[in-house]
PDB file of N, CA and C in Angstrom:
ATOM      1  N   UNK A   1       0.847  -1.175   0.000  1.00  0.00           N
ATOM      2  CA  UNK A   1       0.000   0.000   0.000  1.00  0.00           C
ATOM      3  C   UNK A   1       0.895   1.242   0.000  1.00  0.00           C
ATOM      4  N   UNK A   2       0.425   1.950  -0.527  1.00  0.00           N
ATOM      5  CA  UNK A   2       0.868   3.535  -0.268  1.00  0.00           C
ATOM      6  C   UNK A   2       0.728   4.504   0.549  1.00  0.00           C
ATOM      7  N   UNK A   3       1.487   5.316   1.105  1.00  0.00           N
ATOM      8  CA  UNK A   3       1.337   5.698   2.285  1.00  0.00           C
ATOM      9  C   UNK A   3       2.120   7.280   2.024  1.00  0.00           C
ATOM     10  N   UNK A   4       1.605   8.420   2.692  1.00  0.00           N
ATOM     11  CA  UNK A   4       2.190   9.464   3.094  1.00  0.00           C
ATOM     12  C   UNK A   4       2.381  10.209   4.138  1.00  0.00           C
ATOM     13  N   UNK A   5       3.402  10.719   4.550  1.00  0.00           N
ATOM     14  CA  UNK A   5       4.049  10.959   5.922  1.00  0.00           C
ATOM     15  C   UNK A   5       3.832  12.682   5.836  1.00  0.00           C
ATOM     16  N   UNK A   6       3.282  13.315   6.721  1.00  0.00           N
ATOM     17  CA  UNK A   6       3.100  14.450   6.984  1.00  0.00           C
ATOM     18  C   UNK A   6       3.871  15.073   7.892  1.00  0.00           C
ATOM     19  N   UNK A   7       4.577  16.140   7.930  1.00  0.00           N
ATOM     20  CA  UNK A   7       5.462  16.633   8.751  1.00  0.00           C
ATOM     21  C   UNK A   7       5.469  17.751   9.119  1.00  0.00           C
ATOM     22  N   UNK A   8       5.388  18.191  10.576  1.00  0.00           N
ATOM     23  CA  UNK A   8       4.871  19.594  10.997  1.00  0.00           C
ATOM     24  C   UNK A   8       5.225  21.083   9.749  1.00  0.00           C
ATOM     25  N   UNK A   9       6.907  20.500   9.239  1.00  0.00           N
ATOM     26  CA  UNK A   9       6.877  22.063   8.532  1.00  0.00           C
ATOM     27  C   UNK A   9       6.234  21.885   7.171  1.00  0.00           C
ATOM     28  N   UNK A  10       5.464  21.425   6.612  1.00  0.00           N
ATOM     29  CA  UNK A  10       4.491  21.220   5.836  1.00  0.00           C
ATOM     30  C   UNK A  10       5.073  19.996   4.519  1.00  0.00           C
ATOM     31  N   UNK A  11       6.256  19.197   4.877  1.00  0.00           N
ATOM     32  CA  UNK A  11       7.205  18.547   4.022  1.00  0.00           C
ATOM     33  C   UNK A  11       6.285  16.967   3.927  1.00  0.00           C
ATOM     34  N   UNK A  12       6.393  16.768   2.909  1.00  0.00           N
ATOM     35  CA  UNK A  12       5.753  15.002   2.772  1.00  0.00           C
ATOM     36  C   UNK A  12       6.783  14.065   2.651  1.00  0.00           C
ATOM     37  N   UNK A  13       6.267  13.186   2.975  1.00  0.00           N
ATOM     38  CA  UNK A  13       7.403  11.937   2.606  1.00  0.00           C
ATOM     39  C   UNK A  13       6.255  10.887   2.200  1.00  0.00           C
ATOM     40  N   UNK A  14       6.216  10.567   0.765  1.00  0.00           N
ATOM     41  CA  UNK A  14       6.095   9.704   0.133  1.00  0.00           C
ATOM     42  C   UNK A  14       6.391   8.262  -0.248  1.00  0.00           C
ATOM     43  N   UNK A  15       5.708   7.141   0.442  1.00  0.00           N
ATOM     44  CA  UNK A  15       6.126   5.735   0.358  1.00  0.00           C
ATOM     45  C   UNK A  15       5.058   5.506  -0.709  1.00  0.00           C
ATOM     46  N   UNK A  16       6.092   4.117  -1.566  1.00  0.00           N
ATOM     47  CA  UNK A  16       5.387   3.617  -2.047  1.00  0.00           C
ATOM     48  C   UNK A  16       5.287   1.703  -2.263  1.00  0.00           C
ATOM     49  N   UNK A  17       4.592   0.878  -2.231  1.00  0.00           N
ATOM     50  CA  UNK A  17       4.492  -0.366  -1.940  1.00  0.00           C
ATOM     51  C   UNK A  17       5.066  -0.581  -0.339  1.00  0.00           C
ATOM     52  N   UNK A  18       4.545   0.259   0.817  1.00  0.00           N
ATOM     53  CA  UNK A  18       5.084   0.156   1.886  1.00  0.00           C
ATOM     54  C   UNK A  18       4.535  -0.728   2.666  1.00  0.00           C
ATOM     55  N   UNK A  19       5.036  -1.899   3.609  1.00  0.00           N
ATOM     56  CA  UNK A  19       4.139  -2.458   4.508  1.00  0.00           C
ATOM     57  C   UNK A  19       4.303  -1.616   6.022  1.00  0.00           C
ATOM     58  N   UNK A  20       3.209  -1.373   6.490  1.00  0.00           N
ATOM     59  CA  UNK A  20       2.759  -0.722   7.930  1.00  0.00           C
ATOM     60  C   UNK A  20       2.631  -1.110   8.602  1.00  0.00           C
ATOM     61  N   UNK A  21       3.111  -1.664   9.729  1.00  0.00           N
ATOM     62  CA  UNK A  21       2.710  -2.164  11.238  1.00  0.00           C
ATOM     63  C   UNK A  21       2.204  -0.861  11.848  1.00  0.00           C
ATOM     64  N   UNK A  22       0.903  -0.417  12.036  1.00  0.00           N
ATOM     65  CA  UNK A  22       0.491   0.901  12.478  1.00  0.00           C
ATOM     66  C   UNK A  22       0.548   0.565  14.015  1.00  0.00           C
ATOM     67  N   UNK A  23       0.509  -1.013  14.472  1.00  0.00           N
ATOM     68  CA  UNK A  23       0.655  -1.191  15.870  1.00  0.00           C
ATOM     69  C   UNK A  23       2.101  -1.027  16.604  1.00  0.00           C
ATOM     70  N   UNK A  24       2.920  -1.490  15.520  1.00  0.00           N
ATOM     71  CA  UNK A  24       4.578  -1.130  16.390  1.00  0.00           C
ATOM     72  C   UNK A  24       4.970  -0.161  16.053  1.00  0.00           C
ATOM     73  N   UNK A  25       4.369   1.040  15.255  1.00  0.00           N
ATOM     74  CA  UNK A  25       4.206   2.438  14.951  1.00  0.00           C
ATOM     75  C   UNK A  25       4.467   2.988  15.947  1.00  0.00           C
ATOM     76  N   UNK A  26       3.169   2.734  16.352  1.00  0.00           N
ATOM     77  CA  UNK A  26       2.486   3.691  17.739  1.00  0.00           C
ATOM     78  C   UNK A  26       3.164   3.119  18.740  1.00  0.00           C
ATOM     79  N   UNK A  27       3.440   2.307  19.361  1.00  0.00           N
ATOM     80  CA  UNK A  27       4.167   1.368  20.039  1.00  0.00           C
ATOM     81  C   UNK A  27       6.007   2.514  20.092  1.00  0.00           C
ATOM     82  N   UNK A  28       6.240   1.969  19.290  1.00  0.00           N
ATOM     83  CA  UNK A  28       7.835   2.945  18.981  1.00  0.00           C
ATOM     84  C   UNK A  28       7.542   4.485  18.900  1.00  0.00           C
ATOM     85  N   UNK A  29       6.652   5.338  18.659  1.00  0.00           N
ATOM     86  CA  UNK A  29       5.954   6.484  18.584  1.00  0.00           C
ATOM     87  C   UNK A  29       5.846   7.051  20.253  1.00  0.00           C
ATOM     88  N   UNK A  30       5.372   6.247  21.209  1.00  0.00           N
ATOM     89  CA  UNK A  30       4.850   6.512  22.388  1.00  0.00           C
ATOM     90  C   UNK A  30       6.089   5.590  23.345  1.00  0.00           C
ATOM     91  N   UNK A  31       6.961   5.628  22.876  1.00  0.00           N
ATOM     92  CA  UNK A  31       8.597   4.678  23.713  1.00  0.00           C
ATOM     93  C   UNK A  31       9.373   6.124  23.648  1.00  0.00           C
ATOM     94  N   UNK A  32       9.288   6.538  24.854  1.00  0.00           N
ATOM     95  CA  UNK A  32       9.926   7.966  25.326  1.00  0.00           C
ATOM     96  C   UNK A  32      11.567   7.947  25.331  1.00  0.00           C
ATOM     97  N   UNK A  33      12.118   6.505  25.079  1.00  0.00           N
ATOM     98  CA  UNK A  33      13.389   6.283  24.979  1.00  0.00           C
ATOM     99  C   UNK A  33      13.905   7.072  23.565  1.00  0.00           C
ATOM    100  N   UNK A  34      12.957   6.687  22.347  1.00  0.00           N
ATOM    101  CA  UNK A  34      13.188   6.954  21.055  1.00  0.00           C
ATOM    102  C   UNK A  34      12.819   8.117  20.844  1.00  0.00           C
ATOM    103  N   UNK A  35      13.712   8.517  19.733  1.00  0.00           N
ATOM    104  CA  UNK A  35      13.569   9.985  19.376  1.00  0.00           C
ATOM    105  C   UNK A  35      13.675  10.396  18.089  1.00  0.00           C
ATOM    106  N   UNK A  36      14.459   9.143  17.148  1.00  0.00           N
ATOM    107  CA  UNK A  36      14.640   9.493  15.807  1.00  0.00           C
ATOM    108  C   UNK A  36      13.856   8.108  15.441  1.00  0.00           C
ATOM    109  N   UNK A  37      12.899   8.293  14.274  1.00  0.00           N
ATOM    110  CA  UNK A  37      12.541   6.765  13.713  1.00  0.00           C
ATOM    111  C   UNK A  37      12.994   6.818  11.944  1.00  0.00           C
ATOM    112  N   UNK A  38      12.532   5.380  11.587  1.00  0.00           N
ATOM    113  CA  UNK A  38      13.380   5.491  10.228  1.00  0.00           C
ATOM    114  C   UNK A  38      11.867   5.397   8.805  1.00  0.00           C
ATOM    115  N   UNK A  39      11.710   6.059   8.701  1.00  0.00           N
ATOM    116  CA  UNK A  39      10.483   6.298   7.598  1.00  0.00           C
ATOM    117  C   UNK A  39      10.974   6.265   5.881  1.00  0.00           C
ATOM    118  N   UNK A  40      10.941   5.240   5.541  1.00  0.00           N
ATOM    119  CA  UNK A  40      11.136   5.097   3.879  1.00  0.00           C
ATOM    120  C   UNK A  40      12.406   5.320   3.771  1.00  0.00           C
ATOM    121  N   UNK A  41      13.793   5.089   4.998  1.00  0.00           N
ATOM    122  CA  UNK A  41      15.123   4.951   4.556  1.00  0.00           C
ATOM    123  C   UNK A  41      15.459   6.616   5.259  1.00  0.00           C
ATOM    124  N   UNK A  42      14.553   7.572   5.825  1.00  0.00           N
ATOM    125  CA  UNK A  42      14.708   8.591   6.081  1.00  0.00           C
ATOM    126  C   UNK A  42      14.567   8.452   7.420  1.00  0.00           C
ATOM    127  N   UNK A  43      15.498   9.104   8.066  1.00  0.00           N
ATOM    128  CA  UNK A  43      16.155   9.228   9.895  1.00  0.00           C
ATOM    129  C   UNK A  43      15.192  10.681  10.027  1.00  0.00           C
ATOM    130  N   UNK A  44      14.104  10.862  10.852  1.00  0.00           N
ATOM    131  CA  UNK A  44      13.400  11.674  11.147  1.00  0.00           C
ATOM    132  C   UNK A  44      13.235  11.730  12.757  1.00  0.00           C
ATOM    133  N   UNK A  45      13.228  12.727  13.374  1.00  0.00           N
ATOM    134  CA  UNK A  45      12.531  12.856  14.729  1.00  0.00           C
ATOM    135  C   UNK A  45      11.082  12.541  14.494  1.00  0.00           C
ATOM    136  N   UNK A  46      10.634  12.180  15.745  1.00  0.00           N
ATOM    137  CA  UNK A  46       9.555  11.384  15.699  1.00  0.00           C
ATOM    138  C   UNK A  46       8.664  12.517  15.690  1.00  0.00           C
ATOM    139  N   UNK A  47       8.717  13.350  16.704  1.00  0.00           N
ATOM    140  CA  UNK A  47       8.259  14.582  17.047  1.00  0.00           C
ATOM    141  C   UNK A  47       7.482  15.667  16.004  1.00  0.00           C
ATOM    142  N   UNK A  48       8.038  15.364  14.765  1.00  0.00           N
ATOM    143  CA  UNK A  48       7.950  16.561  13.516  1.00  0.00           C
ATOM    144  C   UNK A  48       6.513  15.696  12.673  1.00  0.00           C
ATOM    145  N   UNK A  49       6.439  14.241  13.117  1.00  0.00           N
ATOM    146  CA  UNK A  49       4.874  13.783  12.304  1.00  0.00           C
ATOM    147  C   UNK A  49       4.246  13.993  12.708  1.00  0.00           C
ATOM    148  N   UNK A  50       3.395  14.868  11.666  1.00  0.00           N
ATOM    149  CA  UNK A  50       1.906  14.872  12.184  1.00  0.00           C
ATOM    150  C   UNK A  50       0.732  13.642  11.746  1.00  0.00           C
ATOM    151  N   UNK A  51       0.950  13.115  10.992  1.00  0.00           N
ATOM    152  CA  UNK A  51       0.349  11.886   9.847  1.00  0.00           C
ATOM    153  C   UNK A  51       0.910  11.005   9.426  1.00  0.00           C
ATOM    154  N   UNK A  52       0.249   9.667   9.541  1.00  0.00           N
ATOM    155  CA  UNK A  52       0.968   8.503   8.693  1.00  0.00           C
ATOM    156  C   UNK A  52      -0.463   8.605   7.772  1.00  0.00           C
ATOM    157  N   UNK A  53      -0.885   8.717   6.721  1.00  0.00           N
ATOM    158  CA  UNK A  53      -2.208   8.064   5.740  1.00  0.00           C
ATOM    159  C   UNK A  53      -2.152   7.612   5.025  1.00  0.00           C
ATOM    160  N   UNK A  54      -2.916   6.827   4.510  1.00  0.00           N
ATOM    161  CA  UNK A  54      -2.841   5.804   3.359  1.00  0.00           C
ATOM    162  C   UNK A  54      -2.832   6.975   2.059  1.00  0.00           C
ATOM    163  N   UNK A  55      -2.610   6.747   0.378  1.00  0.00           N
ATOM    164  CA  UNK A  55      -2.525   7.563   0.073  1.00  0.00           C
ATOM    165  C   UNK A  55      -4.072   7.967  -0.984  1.00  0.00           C
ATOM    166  N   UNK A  56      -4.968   6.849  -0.352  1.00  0.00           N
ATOM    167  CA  UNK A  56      -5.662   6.523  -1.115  1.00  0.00           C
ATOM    168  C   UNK A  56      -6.894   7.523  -0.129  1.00  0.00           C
ATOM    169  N   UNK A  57      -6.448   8.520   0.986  1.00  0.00           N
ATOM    170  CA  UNK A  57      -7.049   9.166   2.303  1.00  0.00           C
ATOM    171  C   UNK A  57      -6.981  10.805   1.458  1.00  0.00           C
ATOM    172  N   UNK A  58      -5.887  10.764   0.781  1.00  0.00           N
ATOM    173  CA  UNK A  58      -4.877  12.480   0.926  1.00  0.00           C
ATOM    174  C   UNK A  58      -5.619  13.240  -0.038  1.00  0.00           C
TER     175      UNK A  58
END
């Protein structure tokens, strides 16, 4: 599925044929240890998403 990543300063990140665990997402999302996650090969603070959506939502 396709998926797009929304990011507070208005930047997208675009996946495509991505598989989603939206449960170890949120899981790693809400682990106060972590701070950078890895989205489509891209090292992002976790902090700056506002959106994971399908792209079939946008």
């Amino acid at each position: 599925m396709d998926y797009q990543v929304l990011l507070n300063n208005g930047q997208t990140i675009n996946l495509k044929n991505a598989e989603f665990d939206a449960t170890a997402f949120t899981a790693t999302l809400n682990d106060q240890k972590i701070t950078f996650v890895n989205i489509g090969g891209a090292i992002i603070n976790k902090h700056i998403i506002v959106s994971v959506l399908p792209m079939t939502a946008v």
